[in-house]
Protein backbone atom coordinates (compact mmCIF):
# COMPACT_ATOMS: atom_id res chain seq x y z
CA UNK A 1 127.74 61.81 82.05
CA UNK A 2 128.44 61.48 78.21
CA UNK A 3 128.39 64.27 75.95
CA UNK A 4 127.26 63.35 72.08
CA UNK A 5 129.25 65.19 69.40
CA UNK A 6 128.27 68.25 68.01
CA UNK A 7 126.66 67.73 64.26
CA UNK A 8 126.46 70.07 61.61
CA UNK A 9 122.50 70.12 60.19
CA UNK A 10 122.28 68.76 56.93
CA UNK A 11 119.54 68.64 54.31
CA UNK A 12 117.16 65.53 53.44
CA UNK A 13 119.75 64.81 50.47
CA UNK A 14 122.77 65.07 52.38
CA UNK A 15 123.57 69.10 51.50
CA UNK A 16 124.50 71.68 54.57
CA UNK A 17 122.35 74.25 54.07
CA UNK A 18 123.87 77.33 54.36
CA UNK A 19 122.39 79.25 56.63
CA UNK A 20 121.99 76.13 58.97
CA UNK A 21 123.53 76.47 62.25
CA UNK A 22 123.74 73.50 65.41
CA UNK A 23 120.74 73.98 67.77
CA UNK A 24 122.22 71.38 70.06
CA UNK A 25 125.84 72.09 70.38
CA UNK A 26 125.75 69.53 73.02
CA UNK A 27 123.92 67.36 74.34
CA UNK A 28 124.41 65.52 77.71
CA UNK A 29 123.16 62.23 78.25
CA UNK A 30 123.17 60.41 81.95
CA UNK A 31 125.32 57.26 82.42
CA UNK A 32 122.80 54.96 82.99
CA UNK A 33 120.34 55.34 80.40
CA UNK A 34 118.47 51.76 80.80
CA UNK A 35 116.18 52.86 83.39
CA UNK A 36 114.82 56.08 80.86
CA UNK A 37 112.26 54.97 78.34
CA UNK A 38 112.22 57.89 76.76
CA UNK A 39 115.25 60.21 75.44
CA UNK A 40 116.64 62.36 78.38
CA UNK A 41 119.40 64.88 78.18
CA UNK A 42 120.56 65.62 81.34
CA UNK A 43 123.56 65.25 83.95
CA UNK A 44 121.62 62.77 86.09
CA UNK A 45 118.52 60.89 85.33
CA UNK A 46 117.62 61.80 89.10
CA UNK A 47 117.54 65.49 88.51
CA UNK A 48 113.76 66.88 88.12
CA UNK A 49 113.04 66.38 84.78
CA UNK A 50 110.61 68.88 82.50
CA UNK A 51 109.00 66.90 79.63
CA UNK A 52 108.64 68.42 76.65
CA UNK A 53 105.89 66.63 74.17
CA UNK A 54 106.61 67.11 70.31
CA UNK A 55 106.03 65.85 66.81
CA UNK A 56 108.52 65.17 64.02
CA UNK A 57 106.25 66.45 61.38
CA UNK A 58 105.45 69.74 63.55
CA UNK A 59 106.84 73.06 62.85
CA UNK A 60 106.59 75.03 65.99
CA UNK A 61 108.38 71.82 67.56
CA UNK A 62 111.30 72.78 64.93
CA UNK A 63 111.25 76.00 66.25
CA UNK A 64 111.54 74.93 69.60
CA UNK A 65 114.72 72.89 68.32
CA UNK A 66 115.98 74.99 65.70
CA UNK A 67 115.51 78.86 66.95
CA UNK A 68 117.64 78.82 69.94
CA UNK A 69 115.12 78.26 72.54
CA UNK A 70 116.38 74.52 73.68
CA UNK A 71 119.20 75.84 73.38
CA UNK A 72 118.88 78.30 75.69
CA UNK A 73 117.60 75.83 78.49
CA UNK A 74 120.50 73.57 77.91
CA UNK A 75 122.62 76.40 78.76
CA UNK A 76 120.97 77.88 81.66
CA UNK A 77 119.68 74.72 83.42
CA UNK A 78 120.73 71.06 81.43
CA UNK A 79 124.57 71.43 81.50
CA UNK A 80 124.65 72.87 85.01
CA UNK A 81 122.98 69.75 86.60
CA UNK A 82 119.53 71.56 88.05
CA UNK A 83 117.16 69.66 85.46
CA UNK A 84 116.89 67.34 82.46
CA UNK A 85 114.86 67.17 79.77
CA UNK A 86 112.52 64.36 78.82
CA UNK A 87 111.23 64.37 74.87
CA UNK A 88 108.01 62.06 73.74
CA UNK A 89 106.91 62.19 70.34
CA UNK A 90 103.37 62.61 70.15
CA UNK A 91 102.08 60.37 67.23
CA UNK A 92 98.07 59.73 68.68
CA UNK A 93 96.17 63.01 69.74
CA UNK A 94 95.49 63.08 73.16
CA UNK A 95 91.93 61.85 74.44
CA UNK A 96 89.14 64.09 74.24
CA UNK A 97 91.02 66.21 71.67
CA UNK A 98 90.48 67.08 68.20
CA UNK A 99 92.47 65.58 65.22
CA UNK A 100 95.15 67.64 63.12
CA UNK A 101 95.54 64.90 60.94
CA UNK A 102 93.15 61.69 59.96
CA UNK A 103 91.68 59.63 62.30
CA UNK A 104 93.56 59.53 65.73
CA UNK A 105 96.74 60.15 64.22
CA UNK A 106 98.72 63.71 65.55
CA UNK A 107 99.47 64.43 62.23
CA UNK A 108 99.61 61.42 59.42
CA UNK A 109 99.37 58.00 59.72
CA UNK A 110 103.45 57.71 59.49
CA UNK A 111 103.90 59.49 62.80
CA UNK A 112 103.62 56.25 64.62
CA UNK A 113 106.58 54.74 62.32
CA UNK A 114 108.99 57.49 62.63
CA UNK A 115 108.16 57.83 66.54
CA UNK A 116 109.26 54.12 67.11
CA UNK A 117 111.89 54.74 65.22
CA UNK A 118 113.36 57.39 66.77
CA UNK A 119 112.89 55.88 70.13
CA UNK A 120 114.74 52.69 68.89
CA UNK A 121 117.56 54.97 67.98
CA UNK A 122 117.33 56.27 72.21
CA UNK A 123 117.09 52.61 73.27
CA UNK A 124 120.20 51.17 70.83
CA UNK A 125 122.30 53.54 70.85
CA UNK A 126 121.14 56.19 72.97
CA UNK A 127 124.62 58.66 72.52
CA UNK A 128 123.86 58.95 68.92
CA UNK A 129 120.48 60.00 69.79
CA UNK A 130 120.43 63.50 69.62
CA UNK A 131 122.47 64.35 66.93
CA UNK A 132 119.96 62.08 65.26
CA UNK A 133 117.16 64.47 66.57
CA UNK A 134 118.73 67.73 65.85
CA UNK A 135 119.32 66.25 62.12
CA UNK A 136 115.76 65.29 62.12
CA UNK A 137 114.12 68.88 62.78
CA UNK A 138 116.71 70.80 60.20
CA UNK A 139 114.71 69.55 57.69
CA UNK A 140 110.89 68.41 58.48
CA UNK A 141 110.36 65.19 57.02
CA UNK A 142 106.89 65.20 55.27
CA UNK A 143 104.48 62.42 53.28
CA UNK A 144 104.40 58.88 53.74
CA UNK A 145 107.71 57.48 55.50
CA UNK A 146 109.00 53.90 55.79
CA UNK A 147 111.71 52.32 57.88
CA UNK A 148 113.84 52.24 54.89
CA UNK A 149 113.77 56.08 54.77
CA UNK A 150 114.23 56.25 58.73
CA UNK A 151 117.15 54.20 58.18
CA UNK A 152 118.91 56.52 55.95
CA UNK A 153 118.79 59.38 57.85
CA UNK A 154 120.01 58.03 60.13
CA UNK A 155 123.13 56.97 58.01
CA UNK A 156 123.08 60.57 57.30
CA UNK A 157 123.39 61.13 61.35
CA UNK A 158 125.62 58.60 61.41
CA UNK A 159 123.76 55.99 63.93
CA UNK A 160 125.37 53.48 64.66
CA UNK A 161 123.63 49.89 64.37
CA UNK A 162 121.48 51.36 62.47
CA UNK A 163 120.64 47.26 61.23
CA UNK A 164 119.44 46.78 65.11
CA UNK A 165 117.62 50.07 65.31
CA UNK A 166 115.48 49.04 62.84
CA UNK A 167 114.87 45.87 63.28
CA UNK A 168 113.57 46.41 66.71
CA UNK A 169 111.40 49.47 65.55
CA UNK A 170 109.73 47.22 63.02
CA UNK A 171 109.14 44.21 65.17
CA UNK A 172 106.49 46.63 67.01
CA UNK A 173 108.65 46.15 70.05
CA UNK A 174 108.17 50.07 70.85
CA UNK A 175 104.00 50.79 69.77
CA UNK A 176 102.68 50.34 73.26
CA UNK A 177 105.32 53.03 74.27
CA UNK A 178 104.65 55.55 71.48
CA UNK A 179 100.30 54.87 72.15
CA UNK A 180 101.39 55.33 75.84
CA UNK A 181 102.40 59.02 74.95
CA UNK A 182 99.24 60.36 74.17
CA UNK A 183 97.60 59.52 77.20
CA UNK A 184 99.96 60.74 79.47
CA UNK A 185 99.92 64.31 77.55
CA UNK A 186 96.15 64.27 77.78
CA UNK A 187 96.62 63.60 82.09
CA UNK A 188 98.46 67.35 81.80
CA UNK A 189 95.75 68.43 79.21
CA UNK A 190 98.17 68.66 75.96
CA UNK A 191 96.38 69.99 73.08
CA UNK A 192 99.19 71.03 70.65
CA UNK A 193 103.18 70.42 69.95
CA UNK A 194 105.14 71.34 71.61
CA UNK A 195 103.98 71.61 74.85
CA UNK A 196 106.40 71.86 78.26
CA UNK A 197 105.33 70.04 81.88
CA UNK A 198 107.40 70.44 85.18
CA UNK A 199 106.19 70.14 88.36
CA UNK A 200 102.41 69.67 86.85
CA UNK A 201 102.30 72.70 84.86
CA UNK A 202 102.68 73.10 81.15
CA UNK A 203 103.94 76.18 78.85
CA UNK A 204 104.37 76.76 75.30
CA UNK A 205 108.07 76.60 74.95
CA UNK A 206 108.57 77.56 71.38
CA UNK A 207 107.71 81.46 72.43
CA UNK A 208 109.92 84.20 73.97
CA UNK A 209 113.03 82.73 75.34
CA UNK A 210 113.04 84.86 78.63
CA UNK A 211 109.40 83.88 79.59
CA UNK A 212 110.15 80.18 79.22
CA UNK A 213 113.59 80.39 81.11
CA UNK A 214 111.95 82.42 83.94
CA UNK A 215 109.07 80.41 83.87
CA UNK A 216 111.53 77.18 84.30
CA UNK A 217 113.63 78.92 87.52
CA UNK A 218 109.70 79.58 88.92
CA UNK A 219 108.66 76.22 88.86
CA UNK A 220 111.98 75.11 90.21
CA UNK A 221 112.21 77.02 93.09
CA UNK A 222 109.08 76.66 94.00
CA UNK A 223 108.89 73.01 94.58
CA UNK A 224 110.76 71.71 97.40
CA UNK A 225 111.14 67.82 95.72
CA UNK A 226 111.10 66.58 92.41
CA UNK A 227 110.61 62.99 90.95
CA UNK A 228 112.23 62.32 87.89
CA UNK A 229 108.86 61.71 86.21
CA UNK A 230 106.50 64.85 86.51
CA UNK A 231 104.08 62.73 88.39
CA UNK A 232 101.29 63.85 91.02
CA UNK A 233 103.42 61.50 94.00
CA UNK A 234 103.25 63.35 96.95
CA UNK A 235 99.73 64.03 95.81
CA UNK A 236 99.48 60.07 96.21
CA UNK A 237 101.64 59.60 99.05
CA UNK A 238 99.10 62.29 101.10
CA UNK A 239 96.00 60.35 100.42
CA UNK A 240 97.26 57.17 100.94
CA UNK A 241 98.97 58.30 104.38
CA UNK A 242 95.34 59.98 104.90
CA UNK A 243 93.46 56.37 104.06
CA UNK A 244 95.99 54.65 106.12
CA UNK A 245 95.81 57.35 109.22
CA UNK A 246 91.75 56.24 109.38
CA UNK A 247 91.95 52.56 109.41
CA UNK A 248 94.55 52.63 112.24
CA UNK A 249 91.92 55.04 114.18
CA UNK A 250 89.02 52.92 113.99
CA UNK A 251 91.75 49.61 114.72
CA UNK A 252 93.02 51.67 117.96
CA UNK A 253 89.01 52.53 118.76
CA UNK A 254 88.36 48.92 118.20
CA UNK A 255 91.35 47.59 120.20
CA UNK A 256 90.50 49.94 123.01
CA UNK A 257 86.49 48.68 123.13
CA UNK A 258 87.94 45.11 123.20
CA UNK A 259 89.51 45.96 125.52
CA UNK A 260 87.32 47.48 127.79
CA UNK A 261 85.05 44.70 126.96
CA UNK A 262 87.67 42.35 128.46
CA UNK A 263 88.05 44.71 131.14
CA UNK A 264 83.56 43.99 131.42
CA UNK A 265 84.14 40.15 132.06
CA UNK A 266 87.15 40.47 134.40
CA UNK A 267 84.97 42.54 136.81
CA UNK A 268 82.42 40.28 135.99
CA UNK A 269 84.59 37.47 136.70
CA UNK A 270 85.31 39.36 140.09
CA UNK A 271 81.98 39.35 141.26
CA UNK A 272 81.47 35.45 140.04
CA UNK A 273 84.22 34.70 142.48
CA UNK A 274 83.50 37.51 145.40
CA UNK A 275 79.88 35.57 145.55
CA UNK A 276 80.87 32.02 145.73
CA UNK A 277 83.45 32.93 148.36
CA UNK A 278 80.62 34.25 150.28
CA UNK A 279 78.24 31.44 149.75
CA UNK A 280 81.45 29.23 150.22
CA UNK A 281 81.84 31.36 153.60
CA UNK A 282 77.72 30.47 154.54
CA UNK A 283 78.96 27.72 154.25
CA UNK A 284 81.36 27.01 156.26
CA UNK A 285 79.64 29.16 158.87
CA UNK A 286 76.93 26.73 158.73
CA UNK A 287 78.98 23.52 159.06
CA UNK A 288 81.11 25.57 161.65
CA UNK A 289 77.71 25.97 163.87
CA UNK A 290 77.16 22.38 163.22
CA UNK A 291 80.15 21.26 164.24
CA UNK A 292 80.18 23.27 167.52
CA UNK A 293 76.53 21.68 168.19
CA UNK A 294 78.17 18.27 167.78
CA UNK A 295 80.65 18.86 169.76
CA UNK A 296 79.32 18.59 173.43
CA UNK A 297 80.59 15.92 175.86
CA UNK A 298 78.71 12.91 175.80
CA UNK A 299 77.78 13.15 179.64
CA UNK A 300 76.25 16.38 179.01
CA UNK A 301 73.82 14.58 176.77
CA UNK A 302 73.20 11.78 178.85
CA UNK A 303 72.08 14.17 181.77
CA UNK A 304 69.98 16.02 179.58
CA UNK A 305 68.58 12.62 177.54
CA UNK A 306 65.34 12.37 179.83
CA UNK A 307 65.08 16.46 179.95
CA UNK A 308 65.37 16.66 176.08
CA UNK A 309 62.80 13.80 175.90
CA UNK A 310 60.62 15.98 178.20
CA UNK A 311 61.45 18.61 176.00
CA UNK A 312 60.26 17.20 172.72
CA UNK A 313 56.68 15.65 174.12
CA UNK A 314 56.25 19.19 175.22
CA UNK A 315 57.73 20.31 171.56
CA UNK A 316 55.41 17.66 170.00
CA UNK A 317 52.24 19.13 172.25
CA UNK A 318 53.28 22.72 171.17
CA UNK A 319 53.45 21.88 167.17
CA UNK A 320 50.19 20.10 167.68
CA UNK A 321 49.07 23.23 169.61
CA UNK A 322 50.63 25.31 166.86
CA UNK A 323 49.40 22.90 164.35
CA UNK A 324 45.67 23.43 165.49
CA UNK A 325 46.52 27.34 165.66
CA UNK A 326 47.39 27.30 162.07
CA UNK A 327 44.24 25.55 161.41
CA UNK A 328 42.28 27.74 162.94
CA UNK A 329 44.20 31.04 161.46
CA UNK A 330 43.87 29.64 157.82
CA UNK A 331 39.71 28.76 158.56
CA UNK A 332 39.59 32.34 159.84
CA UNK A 333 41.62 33.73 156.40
CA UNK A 334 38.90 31.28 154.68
CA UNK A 335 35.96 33.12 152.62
CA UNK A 336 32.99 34.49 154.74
CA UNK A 337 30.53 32.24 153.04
CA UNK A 338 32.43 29.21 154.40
CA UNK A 339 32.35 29.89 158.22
CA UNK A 340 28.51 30.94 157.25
CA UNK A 341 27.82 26.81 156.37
CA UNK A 342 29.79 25.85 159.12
CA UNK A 343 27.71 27.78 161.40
CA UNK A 344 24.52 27.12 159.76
CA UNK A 345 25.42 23.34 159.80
CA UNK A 346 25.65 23.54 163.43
CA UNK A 347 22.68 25.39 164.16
CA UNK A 348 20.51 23.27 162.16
CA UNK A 349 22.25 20.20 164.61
CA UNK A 350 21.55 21.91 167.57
CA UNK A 351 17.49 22.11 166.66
CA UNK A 352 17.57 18.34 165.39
CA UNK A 353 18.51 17.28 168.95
CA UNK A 354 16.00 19.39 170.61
CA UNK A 355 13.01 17.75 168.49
CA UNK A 356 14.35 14.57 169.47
CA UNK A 357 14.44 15.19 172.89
CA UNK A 358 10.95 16.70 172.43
CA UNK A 359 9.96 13.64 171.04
CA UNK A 360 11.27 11.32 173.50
CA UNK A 361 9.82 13.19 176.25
CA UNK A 362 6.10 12.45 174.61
CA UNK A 363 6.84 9.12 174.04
CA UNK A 364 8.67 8.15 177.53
CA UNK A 365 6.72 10.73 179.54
CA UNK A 366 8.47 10.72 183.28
């Protein structure tokens, strides 16, 4: 942890105002301060972190700064190492908000410039930083401002590479960062400077000092993890353990019907081989019975040669018999009108041969 030096505020021209006192007496900044974008005071830049969104131009962010309420957090909650504070300069209102200046500009079209300034002073030389900030607010800074003017107060700060600062700021190296502000502060639903978020909530913090330091321990204590960026994570984290949870369902479901589907052809494969065993077993049985048919002695079929030849005339006589059976069973099953002709052929044979023999008995009378 670095501490910045304590700076006496002086006046646009140089002059201490008299009644001036140091807002920030001091001002701790973490050790590693590449991974912070934006200005942090703090002890670690892994402690939760409250952001506090302001403009340079705006009053009641001076009295934030000036009137003893920052002060008050860094004393109760910055120094002792249970949270850090995050500022953004609001140069573009927020989405969906109305204008206090022209256009889409917070307050004047210079708030852009002196935002990227200031953060160029955070991101060169980031322990000069907030004596550069307290400077800035004991006097508001008002009109049109160029870099030129940037740079000399922060002469008057004494900022070092001051030359760098502002060559970076002008190059336009920082305006996606500044834009980037007011669409963050309109995710928490920022309407006005300055406005406090931790933890998702957000509270005027240039009002009574006791509300906004018990306000502060509330939101503390009340959540059990913090990310360094007031971000919805765990939010995240729960839906996308929630989408991940179904897909692995409906994988196990579909593993387990595939599986019983397998399960379907084995038994399936079963009975395919349980039934050509058995027909294999037919088989056999069959060529078994042959076999055992085949295999009587030689003498025994000799000896029974002229019986079996018996045997099959009288076979031969009985499939004729049976042969003239089944003729006579399928002429029965035949249609009545059949056997009728038959019949009626017959008859009309029988008196054909009785006129003949009439005939030849008056020709050739005996």
């Amino acid at each position: 942890m670095k501490t910045t030096g304590v700076l006496a505020a002086v006046g646009v021209g140089g002059a201490i105002p008299a009644s001036a006192e140091t807002a920030i007496p001091e001002a701790p900044v973490p050790n590693d301060t590449d991974e912070l974008t934006y200005a942090t005071m703090g002890t670690d830049p892994n402690n939760p972190t409250a952001t506090v969104y302001g403009n340079f131009k705006c009053p009641f962010t001076q009295k934030f700064v000036r009137e003893g309420n920052l002060e008050a957090v860094l004393n109760e909650y910055v120094t002792s190492g249970e949270m850090n504070i995050r500022f953004r300069a609001l140069a573009y209102q927020p989405p969906g908000t109305s204008s206090h200046g022209t256009s889409t500009y917070y307050i004047s079209d210079s708030d852009p410039l002196i935002s990227e300034a200031a953060l160029s002073v955070w991101d060169v030389s980031p322990d000069d930083y907030w004596q550069f900030f307290d400077y800035m607010f004991s006097g508001l800074i008002s009109g049109n401002v160029s870099f030129s003017e940037m740079k000399g107060r922060m002469q008057t700060a004494d900022v070092s590479d001051r030359g760098t600062i502002i060559d970076r700021a002008s190059s336009g190296r920082f305006d996606d960062t500044v834009e980037e502000n007011r669409y963050d502060a309109g995710d928490y639903g920022v309407t006005f400077t300055p406005t406090m978020v931790l933890d998702g909530e957000t509270i005027a913090p240039h009002h009574d000092t006791d509300t906004l330091l018990n306000w502060i321990g509330g939101q503390l204590s009340s959540a059990s993890d913090f990310s360094p960026e007031e971000t919805t994570t765990s939010e995240s984290s729960s839906e996308s353990a929630d989408s991940n949870d179904t897909p692995n369902s409906d994988s196990e479901s579909d593993s387990n019907d595939t599986s019983n589907s397998d399960d379907g052809s084995n038994s399936d494969a079963v009975s395919d081989s349980t039934d050509s065993e058995v027909s294999q077993s037919s088989s056999n049985d069959e060529d078994s019975s042959k076999d055992t048919t085949a295999g009587g002695t030689k003498e025994d079929s000799d000896q029974s040669s002229e019986s079996s030849t018996a045997e099959s005339q009288s076979s031969t006589a009985e499939t004729r018999s049976s042969t003239s059976k089944s003729k006579d069973v399928s002429a029965n099953d035949e249609d009545t009108p059949t056997d009728s002709s038959e019949s009626n052929a017959d008859d009309s044979q029988t008196e054909t041969m009785s006129i003949r023999e009439l005939c030849r008995l008056i020709l050739n009378p005996v």
